[in-house]
C-alpha atoms as a PDB file:
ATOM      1  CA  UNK A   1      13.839  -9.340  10.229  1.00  0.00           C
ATOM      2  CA  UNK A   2      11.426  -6.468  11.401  1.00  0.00           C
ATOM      3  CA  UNK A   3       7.998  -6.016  10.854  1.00  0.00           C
ATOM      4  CA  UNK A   4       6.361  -3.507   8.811  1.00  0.00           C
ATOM      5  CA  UNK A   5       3.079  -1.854   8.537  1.00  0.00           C
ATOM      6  CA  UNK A   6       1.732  -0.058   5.195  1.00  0.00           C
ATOM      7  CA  UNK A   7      -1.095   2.003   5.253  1.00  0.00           C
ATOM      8  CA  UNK A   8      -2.135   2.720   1.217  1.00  0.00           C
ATOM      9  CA  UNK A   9      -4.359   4.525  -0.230  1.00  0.00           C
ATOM     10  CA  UNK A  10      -5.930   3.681  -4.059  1.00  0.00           C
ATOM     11  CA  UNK A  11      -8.268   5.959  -6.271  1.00  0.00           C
ATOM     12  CA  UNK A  12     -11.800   4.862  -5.864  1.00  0.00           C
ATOM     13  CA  UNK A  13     -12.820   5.566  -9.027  1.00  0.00           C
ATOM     14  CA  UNK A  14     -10.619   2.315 -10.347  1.00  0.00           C
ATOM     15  CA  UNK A  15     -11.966  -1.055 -11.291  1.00  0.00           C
ATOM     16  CA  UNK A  16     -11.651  -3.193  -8.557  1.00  0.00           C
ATOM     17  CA  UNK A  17      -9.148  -5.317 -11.042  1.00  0.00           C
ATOM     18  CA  UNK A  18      -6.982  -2.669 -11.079  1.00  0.00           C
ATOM     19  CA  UNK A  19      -6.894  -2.417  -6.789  1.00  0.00           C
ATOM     20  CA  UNK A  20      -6.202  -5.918  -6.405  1.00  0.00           C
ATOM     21  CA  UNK A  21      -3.522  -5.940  -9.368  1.00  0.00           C
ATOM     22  CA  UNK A  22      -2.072  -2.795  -7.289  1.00  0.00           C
ATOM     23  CA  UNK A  23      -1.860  -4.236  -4.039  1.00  0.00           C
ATOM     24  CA  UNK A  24      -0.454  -7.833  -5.595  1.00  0.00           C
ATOM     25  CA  UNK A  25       2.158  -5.533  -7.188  1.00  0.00           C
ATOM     26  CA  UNK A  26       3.424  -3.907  -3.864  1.00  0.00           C
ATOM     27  CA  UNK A  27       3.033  -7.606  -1.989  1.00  0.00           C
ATOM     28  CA  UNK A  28       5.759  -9.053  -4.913  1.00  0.00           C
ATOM     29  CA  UNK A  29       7.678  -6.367  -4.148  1.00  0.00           C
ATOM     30  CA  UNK A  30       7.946  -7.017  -0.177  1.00  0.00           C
ATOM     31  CA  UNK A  31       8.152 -11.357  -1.849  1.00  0.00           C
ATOM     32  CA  UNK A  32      10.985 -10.182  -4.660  1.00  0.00           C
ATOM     33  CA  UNK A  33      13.841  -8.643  -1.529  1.00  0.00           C
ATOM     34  CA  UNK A  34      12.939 -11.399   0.741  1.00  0.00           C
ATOM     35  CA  UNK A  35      10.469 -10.533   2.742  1.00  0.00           C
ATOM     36  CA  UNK A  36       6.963 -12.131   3.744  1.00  0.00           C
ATOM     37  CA  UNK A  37       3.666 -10.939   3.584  1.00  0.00           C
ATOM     38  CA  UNK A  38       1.520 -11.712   6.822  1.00  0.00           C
ATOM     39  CA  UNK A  39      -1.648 -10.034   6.050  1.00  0.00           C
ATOM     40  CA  UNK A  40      -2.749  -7.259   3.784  1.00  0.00           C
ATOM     41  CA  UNK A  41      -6.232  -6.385   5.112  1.00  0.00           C
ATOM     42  CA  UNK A  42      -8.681  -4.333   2.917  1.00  0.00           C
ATOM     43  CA  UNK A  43     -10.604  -1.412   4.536  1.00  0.00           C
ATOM     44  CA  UNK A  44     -12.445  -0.856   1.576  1.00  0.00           C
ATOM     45  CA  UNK A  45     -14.007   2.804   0.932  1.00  0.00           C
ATOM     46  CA  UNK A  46     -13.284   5.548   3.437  1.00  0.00           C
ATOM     47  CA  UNK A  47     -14.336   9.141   3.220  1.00  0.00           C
ATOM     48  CA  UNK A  48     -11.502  11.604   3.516  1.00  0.00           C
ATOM     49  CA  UNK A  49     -10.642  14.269   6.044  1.00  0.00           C
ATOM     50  CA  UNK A  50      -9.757  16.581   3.212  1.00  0.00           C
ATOM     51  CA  UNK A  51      -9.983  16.504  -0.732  1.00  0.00           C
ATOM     52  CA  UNK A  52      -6.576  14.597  -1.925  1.00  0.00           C
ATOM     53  CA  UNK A  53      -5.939  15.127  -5.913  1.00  0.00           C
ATOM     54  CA  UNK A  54      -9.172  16.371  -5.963  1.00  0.00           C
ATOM     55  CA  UNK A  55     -10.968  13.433  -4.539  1.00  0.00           C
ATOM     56  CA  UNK A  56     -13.446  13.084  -1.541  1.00  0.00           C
ATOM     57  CA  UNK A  57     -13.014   9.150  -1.404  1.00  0.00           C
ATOM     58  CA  UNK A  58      -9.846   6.469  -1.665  1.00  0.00           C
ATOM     59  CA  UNK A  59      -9.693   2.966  -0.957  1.00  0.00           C
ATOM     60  CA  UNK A  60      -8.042   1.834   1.966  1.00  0.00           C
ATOM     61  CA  UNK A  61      -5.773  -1.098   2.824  1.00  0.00           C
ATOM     62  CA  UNK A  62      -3.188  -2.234   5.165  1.00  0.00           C
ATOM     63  CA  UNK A  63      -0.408  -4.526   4.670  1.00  0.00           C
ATOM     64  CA  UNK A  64       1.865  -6.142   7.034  1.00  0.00           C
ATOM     65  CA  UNK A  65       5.283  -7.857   6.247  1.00  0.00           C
ATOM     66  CA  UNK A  66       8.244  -8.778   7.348  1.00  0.00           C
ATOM     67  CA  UNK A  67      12.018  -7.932   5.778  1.00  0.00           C
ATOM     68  CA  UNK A  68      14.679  -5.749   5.984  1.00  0.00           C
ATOM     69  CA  UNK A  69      14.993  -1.889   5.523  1.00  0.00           C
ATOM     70  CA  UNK A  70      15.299  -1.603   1.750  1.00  0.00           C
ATOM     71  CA  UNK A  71      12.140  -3.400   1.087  1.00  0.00           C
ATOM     72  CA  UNK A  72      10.615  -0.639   2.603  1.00  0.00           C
ATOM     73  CA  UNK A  73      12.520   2.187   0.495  1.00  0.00           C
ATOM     74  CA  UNK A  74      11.436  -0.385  -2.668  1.00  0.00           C
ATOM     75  CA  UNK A  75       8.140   0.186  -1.863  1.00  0.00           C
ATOM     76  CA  UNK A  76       8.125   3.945  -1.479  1.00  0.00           C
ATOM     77  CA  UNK A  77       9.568   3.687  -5.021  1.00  0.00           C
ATOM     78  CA  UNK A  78       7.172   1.499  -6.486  1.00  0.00           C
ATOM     79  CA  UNK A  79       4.146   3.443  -5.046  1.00  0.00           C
ATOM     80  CA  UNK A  80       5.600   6.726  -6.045  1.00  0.00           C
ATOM     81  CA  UNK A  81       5.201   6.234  -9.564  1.00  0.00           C
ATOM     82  CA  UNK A  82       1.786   4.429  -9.401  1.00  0.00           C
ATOM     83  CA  UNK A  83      -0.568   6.588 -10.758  1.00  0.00           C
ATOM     84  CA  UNK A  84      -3.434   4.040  -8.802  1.00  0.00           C
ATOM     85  CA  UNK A  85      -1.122   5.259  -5.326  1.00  0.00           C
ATOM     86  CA  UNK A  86      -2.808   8.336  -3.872  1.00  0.00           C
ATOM     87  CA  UNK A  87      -0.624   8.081  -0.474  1.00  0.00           C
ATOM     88  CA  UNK A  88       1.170   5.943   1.329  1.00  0.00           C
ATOM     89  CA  UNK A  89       3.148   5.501   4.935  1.00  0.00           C
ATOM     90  CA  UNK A  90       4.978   2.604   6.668  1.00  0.00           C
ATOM     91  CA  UNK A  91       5.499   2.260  10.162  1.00  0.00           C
ATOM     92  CA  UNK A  92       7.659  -0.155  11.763  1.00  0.00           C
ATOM     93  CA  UNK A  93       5.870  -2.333  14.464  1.00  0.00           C
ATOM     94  CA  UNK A  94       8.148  -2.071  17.755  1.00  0.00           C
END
């Protein structure tokens, strides 16, 4: 199994409910194919380089896991049609 890294980033202007029901969503995805969760650590509020959607400000938070290649093309799915998902990237961890 590799390991992933997924950089996210949520509207601001949510409930902070809604962020944590968004990020448990994407970690039963990676839990659903098989993979495991080792951390998902929240940056909290960052500033932006440059107005996404209109917004100056999204939530941050990075979570690493462990699984095979589709979980990650799962995830781009998943966070696609999130309307919470502003952005998103994964890296794999060498």
């Amino acid at each position: 199994m590799a390991k992933y890294e997924m950089l996210v980033m949520l509207n601001n202007e949510s409930e902070d409910a809604v962020k944590e029901a968004t990020l448990a969503k994407l970690e039963g995805v990676v839990t659903a194919k098989g993979g495991t969760v080792v951390s998902t650590d929240k940056w909290g509020t960052k500033k932006l380089a440059y107005p996404v959607n209109f917004k100056k400000e999204a939530y941050y938070a990075l979570m690493t896991f462990e699984g095979e290649g589709d979980i990650c093309a799962e995830l781009v799915r998943v966070s696609g049609i999130d309307a919470e998902v502003m952005r998103q990237t994964i890296v794999k961890i060498a």
